[in-house]
PDB file of N, CA and C in Angstrom:
ATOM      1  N   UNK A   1       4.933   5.377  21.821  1.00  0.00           N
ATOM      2  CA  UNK A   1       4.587   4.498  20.714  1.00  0.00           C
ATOM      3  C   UNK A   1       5.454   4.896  19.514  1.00  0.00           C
ATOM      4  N   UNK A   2       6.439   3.902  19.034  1.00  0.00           N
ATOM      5  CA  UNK A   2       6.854   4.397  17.635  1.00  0.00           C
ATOM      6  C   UNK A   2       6.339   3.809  16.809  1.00  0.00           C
ATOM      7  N   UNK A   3       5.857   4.623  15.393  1.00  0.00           N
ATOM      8  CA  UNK A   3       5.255   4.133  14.014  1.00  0.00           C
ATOM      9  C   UNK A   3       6.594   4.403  13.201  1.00  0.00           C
ATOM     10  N   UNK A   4       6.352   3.290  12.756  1.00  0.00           N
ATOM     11  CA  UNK A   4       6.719   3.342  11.302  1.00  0.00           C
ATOM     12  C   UNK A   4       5.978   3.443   9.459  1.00  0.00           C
ATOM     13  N   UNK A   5       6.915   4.131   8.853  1.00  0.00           N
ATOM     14  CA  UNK A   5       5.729   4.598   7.508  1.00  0.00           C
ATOM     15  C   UNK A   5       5.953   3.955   7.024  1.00  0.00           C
ATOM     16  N   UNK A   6       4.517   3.087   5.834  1.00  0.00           N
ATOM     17  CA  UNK A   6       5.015   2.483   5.270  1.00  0.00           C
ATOM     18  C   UNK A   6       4.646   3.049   4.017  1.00  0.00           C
ATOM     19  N   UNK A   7       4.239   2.185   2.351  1.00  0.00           N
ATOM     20  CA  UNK A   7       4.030   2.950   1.309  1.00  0.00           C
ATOM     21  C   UNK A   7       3.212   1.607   0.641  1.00  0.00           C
ATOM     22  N   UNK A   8       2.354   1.953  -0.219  1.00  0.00           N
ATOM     23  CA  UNK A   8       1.053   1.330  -1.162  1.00  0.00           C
ATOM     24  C   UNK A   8       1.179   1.857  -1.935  1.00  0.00           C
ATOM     25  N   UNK A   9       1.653   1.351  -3.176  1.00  0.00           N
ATOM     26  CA  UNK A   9       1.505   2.107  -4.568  1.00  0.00           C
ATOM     27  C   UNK A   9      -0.084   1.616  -5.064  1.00  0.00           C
ATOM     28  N   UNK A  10      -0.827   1.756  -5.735  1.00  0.00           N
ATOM     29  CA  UNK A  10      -2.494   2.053  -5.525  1.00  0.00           C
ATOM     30  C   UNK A  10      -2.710   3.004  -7.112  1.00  0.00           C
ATOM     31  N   UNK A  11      -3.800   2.196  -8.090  1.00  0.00           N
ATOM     32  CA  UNK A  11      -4.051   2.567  -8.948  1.00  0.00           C
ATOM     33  C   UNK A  11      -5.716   3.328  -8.693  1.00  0.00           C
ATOM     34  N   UNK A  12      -6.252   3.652  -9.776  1.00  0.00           N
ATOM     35  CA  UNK A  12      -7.490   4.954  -9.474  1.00  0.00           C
ATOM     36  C   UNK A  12      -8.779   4.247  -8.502  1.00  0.00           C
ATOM     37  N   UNK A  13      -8.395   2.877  -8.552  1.00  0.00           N
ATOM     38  CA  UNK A  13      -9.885   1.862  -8.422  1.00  0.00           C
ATOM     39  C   UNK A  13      -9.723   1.813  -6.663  1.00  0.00           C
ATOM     40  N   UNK A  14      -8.461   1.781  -6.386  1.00  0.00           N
ATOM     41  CA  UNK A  14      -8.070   1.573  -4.908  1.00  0.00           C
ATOM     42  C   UNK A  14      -8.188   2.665  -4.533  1.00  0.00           C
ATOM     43  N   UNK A  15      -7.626   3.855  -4.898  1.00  0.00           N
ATOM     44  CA  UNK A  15      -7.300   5.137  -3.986  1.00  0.00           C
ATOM     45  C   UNK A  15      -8.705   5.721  -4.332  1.00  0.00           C
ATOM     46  N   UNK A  16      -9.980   5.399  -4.916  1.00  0.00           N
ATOM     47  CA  UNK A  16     -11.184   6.082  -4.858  1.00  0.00           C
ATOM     48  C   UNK A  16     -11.717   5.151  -3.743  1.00  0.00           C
ATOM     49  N   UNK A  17     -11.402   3.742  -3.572  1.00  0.00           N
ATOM     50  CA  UNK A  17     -12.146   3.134  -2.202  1.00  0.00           C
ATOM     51  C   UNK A  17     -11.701   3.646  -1.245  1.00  0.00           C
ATOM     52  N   UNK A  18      -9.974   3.944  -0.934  1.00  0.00           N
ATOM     53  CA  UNK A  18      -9.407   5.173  -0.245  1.00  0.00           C
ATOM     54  C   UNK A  18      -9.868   5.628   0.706  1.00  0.00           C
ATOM     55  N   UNK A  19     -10.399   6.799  -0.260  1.00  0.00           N
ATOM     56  CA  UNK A  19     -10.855   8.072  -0.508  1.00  0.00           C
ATOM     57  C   UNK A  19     -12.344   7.871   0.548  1.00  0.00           C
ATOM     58  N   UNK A  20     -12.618   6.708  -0.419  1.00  0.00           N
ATOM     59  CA  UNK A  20     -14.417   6.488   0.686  1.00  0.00           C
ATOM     60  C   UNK A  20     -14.180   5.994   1.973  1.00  0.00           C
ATOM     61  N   UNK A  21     -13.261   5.844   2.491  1.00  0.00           N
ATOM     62  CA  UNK A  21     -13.174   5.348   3.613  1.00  0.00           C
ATOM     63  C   UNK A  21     -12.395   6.825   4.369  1.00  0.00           C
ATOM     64  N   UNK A  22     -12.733   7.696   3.689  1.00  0.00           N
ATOM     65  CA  UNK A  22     -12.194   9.185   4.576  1.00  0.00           C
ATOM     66  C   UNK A  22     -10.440   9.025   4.789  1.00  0.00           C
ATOM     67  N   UNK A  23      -9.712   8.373   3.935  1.00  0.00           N
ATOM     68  CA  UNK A  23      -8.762   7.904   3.729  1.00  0.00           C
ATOM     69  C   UNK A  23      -7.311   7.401   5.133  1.00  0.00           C
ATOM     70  N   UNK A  24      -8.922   6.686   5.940  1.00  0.00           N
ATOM     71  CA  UNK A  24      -8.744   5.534   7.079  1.00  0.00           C
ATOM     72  C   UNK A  24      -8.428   4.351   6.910  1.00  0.00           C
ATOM     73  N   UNK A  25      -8.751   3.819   5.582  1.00  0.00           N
ATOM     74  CA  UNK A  25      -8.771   2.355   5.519  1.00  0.00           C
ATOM     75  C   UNK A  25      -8.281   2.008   4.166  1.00  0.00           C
ATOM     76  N   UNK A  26      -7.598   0.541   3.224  1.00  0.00           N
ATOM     77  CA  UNK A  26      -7.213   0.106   2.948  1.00  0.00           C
ATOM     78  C   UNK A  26      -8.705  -0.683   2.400  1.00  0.00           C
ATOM     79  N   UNK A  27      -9.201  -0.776   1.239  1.00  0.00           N
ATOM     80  CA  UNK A  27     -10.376  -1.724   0.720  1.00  0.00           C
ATOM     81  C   UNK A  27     -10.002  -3.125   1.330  1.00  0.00           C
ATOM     82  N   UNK A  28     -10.955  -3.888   1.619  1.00  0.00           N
ATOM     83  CA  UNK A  28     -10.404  -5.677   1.787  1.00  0.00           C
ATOM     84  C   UNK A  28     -10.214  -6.325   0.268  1.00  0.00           C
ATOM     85  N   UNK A  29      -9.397  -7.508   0.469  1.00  0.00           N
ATOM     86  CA  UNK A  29      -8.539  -7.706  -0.390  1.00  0.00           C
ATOM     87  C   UNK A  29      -9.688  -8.665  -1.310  1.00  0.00           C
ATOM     88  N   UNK A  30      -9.455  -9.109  -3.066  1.00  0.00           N
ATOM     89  CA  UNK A  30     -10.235  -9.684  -3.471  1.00  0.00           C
ATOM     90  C   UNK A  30     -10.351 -10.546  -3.635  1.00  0.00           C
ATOM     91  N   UNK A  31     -11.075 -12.075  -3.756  1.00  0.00           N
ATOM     92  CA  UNK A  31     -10.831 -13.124  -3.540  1.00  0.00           C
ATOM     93  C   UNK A  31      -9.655 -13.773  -3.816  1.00  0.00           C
ATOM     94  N   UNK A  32      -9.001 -13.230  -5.386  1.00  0.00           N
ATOM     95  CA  UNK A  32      -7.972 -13.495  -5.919  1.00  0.00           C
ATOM     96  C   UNK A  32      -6.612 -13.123  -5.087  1.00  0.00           C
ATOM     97  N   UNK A  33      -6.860 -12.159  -3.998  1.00  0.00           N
ATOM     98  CA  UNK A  33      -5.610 -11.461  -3.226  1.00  0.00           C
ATOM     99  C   UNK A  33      -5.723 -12.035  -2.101  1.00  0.00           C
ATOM    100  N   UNK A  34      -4.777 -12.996  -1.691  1.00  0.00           N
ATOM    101  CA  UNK A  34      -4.613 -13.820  -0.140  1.00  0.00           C
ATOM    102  C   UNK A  34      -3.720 -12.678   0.586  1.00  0.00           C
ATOM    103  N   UNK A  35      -3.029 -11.641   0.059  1.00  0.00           N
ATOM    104  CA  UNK A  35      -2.009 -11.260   0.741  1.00  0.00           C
ATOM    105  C   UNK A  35      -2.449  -9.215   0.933  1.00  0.00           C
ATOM    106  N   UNK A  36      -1.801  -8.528   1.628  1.00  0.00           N
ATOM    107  CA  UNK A  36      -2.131  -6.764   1.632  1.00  0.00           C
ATOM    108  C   UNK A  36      -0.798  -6.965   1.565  1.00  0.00           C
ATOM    109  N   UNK A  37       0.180  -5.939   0.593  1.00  0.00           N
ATOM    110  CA  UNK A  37       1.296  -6.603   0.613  1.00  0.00           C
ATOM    111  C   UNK A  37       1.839  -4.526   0.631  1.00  0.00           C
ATOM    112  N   UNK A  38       1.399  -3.965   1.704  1.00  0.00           N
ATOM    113  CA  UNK A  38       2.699  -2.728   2.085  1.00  0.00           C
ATOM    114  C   UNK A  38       3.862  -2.743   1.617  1.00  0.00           C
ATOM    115  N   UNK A  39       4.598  -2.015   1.031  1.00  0.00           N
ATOM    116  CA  UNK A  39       6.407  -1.709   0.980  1.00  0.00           C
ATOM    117  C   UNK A  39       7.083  -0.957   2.279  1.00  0.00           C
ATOM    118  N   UNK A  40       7.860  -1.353   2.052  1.00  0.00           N
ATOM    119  CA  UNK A  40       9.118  -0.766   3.225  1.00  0.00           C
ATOM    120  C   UNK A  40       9.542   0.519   2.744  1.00  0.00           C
ATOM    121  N   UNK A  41       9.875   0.745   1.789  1.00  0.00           N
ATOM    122  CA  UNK A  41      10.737   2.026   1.279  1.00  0.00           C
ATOM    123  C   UNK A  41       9.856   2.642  -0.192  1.00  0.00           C
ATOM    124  N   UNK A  42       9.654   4.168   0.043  1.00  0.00           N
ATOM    125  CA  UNK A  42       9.148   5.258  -0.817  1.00  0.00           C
ATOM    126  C   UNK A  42       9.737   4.640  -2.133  1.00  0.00           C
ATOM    127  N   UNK A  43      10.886   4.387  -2.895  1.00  0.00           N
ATOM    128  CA  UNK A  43      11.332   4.658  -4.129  1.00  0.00           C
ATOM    129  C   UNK A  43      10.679   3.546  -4.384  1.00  0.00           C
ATOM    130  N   UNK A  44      10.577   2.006  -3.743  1.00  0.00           N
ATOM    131  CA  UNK A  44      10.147   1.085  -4.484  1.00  0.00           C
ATOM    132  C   UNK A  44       8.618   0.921  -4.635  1.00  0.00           C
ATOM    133  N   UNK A  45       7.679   1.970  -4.071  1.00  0.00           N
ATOM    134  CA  UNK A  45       6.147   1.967  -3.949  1.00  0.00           C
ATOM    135  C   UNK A  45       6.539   3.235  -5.648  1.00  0.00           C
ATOM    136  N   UNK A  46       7.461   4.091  -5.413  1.00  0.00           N
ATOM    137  CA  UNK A  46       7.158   4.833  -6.798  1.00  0.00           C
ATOM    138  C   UNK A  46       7.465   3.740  -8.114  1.00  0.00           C
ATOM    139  N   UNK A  47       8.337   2.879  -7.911  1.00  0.00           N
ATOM    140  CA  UNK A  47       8.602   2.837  -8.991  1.00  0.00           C
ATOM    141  C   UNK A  47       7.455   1.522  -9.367  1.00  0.00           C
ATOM    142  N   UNK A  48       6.988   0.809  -8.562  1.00  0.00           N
ATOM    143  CA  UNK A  48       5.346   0.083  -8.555  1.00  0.00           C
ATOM    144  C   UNK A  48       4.282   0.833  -9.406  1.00  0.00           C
ATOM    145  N   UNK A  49       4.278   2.377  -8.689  1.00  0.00           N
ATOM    146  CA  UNK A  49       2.998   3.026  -9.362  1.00  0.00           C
ATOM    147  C   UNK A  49       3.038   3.767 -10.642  1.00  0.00           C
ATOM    148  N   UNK A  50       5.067   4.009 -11.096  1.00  0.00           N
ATOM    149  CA  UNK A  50       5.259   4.779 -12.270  1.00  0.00           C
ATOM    150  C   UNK A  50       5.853   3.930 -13.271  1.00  0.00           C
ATOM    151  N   UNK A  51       5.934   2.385 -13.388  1.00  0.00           N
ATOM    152  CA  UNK A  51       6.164   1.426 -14.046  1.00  0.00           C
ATOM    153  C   UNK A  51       5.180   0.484 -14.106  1.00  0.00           C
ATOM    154  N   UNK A  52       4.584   0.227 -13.366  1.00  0.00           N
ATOM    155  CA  UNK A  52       3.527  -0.548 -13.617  1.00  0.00           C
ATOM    156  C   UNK A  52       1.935  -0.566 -13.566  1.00  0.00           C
ATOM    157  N   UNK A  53       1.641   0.302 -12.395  1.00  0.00           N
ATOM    158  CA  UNK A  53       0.200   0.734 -12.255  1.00  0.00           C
ATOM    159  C   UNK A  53      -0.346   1.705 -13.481  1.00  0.00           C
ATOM    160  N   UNK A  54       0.599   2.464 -14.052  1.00  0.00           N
ATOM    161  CA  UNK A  54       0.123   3.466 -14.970  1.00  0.00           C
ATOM    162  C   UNK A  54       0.225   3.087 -16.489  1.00  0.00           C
ATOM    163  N   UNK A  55       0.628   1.561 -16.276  1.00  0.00           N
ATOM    164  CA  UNK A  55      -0.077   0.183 -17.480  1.00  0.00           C
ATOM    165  C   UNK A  55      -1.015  -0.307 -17.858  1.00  0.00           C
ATOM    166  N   UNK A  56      -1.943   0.015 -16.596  1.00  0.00           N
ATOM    167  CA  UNK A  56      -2.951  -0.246 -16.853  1.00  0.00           C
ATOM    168  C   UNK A  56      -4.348  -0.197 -16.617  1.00  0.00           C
ATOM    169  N   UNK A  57      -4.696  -0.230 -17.905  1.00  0.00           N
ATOM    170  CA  UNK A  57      -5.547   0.801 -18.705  1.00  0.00           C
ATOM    171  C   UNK A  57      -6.973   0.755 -17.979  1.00  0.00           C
ATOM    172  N   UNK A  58      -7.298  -0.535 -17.435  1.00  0.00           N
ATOM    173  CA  UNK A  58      -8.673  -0.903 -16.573  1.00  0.00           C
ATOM    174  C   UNK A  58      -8.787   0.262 -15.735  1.00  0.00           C
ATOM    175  N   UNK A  59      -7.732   0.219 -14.857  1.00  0.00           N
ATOM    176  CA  UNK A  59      -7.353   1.272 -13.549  1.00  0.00           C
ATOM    177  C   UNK A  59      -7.095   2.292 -13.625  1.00  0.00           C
ATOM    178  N   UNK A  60      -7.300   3.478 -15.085  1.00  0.00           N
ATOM    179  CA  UNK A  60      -6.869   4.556 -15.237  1.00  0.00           C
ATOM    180  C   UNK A  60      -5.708   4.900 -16.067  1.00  0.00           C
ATOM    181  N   UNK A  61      -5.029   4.275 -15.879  1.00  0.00           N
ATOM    182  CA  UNK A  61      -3.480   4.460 -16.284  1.00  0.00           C
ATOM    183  C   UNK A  61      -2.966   5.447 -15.065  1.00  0.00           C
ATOM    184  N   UNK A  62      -3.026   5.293 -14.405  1.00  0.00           N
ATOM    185  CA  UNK A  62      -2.361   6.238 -13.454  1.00  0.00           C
ATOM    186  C   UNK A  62      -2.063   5.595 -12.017  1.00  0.00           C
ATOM    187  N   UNK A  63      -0.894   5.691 -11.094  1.00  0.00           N
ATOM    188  CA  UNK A  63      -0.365   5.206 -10.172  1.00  0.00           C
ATOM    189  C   UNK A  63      -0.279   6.313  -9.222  1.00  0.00           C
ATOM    190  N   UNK A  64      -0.852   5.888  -8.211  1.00  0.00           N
ATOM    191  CA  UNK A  64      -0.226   6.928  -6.899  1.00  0.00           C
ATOM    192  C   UNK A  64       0.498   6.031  -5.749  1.00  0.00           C
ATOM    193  N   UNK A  65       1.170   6.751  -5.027  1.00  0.00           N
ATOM    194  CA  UNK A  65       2.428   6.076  -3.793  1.00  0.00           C
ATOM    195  C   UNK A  65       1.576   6.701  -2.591  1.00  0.00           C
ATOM    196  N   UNK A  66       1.045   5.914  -1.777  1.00  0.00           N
ATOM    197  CA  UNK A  66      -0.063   6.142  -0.750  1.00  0.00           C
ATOM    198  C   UNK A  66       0.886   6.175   0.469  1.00  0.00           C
ATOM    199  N   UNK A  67       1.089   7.019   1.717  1.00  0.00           N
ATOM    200  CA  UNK A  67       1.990   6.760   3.353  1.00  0.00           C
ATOM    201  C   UNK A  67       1.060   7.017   4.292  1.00  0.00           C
ATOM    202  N   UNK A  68       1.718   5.899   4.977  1.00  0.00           N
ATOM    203  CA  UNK A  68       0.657   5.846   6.255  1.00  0.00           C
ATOM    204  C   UNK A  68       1.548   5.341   7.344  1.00  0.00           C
ATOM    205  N   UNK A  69       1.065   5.964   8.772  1.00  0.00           N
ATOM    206  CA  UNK A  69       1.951   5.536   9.662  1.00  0.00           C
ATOM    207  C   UNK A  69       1.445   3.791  10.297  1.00  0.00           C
ATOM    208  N   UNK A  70       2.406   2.945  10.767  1.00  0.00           N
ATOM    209  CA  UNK A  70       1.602   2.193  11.658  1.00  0.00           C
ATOM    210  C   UNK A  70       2.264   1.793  13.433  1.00  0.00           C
ATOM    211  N   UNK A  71       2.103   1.238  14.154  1.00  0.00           N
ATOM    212  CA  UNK A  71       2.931   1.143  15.251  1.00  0.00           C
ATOM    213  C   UNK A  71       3.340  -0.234  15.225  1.00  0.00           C
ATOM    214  N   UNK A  72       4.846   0.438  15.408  1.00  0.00           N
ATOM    215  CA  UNK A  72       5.938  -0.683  15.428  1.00  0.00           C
ATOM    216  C   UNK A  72       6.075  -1.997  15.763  1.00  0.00           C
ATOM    217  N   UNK A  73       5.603  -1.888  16.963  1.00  0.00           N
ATOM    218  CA  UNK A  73       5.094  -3.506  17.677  1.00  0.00           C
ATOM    219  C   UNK A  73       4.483  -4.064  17.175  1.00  0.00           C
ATOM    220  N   UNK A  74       3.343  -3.940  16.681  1.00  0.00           N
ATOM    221  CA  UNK A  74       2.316  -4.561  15.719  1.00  0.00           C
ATOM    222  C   UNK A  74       2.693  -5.283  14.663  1.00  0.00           C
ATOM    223  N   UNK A  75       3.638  -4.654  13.674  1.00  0.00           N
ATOM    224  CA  UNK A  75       4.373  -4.984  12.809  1.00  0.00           C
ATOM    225  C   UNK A  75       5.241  -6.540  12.730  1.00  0.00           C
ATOM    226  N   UNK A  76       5.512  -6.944  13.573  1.00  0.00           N
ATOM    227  CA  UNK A  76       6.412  -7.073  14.043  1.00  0.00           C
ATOM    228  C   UNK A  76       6.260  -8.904  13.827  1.00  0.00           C
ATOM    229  N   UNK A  77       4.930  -9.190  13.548  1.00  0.00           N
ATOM    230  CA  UNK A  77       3.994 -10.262  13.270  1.00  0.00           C
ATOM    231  C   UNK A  77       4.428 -10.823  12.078  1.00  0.00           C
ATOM    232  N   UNK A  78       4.360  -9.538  10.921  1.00  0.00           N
ATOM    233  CA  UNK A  78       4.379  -9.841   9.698  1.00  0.00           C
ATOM    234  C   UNK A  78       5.786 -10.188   8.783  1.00  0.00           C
ATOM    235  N   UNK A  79       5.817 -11.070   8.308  1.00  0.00           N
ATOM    236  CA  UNK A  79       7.206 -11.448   7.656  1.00  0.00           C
ATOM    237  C   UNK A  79       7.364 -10.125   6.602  1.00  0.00           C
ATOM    238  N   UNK A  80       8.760 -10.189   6.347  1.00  0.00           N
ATOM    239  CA  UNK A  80       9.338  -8.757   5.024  1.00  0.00           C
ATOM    240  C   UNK A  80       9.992 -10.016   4.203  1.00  0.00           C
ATOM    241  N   UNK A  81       9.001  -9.661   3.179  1.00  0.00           N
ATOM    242  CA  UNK A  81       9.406 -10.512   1.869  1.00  0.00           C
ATOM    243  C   UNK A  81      10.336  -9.559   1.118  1.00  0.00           C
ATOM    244  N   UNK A  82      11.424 -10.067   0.622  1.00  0.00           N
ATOM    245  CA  UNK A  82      11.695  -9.471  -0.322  1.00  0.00           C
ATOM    246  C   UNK A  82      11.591 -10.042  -1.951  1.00  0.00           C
ATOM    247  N   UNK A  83      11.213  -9.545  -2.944  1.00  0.00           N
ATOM    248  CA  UNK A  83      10.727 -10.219  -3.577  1.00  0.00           C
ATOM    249  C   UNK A  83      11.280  -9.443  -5.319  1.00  0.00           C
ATOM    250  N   UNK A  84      12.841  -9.204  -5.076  1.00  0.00           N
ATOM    251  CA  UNK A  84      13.737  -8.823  -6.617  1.00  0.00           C
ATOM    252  C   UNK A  84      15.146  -8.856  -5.790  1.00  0.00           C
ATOM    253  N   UNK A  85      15.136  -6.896  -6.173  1.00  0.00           N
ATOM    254  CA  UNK A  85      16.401  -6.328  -5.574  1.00  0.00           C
ATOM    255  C   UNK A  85      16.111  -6.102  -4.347  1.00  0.00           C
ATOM    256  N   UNK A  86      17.225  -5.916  -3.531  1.00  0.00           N
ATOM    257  CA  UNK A  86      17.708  -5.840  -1.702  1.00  0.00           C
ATOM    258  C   UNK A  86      16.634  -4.583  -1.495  1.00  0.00           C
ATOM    259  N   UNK A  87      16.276  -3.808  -2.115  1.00  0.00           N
ATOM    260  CA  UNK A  87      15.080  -2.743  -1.652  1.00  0.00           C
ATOM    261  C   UNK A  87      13.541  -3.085  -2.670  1.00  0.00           C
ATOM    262  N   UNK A  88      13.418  -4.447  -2.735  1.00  0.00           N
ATOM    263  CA  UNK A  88      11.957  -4.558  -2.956  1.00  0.00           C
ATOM    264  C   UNK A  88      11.253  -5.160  -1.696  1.00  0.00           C
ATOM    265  N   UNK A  89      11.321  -4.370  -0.581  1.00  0.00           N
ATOM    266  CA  UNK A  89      11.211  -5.058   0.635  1.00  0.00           C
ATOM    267  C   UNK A  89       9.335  -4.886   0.675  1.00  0.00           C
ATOM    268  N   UNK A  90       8.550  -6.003   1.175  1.00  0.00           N
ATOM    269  CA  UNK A  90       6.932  -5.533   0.871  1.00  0.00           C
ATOM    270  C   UNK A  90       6.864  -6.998   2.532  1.00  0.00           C
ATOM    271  N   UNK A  91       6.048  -6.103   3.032  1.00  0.00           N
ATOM    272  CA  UNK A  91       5.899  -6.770   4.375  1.00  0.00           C
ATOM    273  C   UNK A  91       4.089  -7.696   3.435  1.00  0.00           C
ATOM    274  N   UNK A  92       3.464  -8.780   4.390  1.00  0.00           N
ATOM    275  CA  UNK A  92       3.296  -9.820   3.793  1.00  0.00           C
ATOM    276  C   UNK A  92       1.600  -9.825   4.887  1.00  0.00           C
ATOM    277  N   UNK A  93       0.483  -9.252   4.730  1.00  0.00           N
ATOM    278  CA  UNK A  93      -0.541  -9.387   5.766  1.00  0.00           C
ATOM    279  C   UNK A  93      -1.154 -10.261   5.381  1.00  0.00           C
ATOM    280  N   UNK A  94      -1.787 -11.326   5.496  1.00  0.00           N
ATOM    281  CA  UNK A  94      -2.755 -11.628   5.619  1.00  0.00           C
ATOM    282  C   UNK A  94      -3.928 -11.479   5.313  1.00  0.00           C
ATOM    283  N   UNK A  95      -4.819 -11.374   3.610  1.00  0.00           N
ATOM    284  CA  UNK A  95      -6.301 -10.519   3.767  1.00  0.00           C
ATOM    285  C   UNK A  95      -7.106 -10.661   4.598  1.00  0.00           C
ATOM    286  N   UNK A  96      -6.988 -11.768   5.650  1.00  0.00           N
ATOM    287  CA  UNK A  96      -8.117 -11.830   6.646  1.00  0.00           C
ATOM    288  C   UNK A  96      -7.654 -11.120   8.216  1.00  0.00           C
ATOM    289  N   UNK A  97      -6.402 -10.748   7.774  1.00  0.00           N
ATOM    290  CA  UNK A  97      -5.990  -9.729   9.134  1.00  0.00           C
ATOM    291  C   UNK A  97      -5.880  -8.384   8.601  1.00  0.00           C
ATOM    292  N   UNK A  98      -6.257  -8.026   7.221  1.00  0.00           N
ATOM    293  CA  UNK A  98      -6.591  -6.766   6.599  1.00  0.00           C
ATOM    294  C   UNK A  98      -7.561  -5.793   7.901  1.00  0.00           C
ATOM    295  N   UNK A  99      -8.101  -5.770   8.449  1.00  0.00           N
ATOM    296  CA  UNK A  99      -8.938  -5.277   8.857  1.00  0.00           C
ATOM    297  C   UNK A  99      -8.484  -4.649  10.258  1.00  0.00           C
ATOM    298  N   UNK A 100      -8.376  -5.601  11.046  1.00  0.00           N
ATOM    299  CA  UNK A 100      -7.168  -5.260  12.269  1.00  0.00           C
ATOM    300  C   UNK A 100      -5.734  -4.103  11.751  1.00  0.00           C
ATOM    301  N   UNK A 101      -5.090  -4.532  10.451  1.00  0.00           N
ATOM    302  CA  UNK A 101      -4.285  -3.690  10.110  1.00  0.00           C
ATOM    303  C   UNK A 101      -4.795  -2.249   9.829  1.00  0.00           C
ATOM    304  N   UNK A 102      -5.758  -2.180   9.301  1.00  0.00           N
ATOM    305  CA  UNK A 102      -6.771  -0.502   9.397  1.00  0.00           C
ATOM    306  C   UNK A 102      -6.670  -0.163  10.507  1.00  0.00           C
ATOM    307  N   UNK A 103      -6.958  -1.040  11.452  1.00  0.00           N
ATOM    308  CA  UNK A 103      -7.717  -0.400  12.787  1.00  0.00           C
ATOM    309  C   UNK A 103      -5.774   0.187  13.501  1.00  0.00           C
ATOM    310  N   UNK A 104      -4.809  -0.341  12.740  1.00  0.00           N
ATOM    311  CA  UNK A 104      -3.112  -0.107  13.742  1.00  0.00           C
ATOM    312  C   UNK A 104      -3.379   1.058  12.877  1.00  0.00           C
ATOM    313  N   UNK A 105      -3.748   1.620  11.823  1.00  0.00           N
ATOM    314  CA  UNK A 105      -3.234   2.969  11.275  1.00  0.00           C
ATOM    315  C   UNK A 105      -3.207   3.800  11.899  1.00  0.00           C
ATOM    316  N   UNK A 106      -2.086   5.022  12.063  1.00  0.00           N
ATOM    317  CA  UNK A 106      -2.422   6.137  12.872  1.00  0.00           C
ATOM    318  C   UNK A 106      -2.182   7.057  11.624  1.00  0.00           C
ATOM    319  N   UNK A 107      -3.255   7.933  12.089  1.00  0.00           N
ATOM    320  CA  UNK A 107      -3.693   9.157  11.498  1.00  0.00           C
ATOM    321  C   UNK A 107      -4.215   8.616  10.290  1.00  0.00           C
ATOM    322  N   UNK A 108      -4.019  10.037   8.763  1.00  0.00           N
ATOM    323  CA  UNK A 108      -4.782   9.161   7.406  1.00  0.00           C
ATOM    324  C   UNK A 108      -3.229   8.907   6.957  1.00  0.00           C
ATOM    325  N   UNK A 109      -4.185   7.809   5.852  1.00  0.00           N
ATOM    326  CA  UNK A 109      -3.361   7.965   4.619  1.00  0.00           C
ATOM    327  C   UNK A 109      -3.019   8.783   3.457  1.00  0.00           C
ATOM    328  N   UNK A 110      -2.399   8.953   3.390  1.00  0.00           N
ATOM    329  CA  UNK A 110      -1.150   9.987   2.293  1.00  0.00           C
ATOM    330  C   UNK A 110      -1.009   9.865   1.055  1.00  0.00           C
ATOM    331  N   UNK A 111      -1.430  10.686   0.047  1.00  0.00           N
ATOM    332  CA  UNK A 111      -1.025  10.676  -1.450  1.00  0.00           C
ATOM    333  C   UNK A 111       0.542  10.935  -1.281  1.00  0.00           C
ATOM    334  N   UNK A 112       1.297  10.798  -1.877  1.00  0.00           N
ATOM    335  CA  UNK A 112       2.541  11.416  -1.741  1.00  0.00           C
ATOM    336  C   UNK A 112       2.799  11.748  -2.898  1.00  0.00           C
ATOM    337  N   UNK A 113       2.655  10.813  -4.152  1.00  0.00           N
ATOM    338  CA  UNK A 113       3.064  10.589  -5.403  1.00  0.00           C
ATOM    339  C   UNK A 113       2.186  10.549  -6.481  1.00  0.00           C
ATOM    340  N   UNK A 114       2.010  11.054  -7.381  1.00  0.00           N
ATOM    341  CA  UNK A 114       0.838  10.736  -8.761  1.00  0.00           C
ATOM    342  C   UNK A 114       2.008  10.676 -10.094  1.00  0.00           C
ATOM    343  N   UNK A 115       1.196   9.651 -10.778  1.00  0.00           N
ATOM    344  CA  UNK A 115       2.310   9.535 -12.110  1.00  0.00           C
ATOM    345  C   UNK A 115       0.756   8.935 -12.838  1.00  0.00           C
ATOM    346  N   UNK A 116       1.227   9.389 -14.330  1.00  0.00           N
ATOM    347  CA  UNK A 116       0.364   9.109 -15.457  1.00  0.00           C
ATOM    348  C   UNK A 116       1.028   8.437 -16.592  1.00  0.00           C
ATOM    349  N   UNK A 117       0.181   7.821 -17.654  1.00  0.00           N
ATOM    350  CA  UNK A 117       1.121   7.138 -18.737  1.00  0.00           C
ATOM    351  C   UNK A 117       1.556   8.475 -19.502  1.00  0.00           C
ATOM    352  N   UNK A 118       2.559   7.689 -20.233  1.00  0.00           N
ATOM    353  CA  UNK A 118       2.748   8.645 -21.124  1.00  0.00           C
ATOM    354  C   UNK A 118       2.288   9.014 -22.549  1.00  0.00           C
TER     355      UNK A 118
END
């Protein structure tokens, strides 16, 4: 089986639902969110959580860059939006296939990154 990692940049409100889920699962998305929208590449989940998540003020001010493995095949469903520069790559789920995507995670999910305002 090959996984691939992906990255969730995730402000205090997400990574404490996280956290409650023994940091297995991904919260379901909120009415307002049709999409779970993963990144492809580490620098562009940092620069999500150290430019913009730690804006705002509801959520802490603080951004973390979340990794998690998933398996490859699976993947494979979901379109890669890109959505700026050639590395704002953010693959595109579905909130109502949110759930199935928990269940492809292997192993937990990963703090990797913490950033605060300044």
């Amino acid at each position: 089986m090959k996984l691939i990692t992906l990255y969730r940049p995730v402000g205090q409100k997400e990574l404490d639902l996280i956290a409650g889920s023994g940091f297995a699962a991904f919260p379901p998305r909120l009415a307002w969110q049709p999409i779970f929208y993963p990144v492809l590449n580490e620098a562009y989940a940092i620069q999500i959580a150290r430019d913009w998540n730690t804006k705002d003020a509801q959520n802490g001010s603080v951004g973390y860059v979340t990794a998690f493995d998933v398996e490859s095949d699976y993947l494979t469903q979901f379109p890669v939006k890109v959505v700026g520069g050639s590395a704002h790559e953010e693959l595109w789920v579905p909130a109502e296939a949110l759930a199935e995507f928990n269940r492809r995670i292997v192993g937990p999910i990963r703090v990797t990154h913490q950033f605060r305002a300044q």
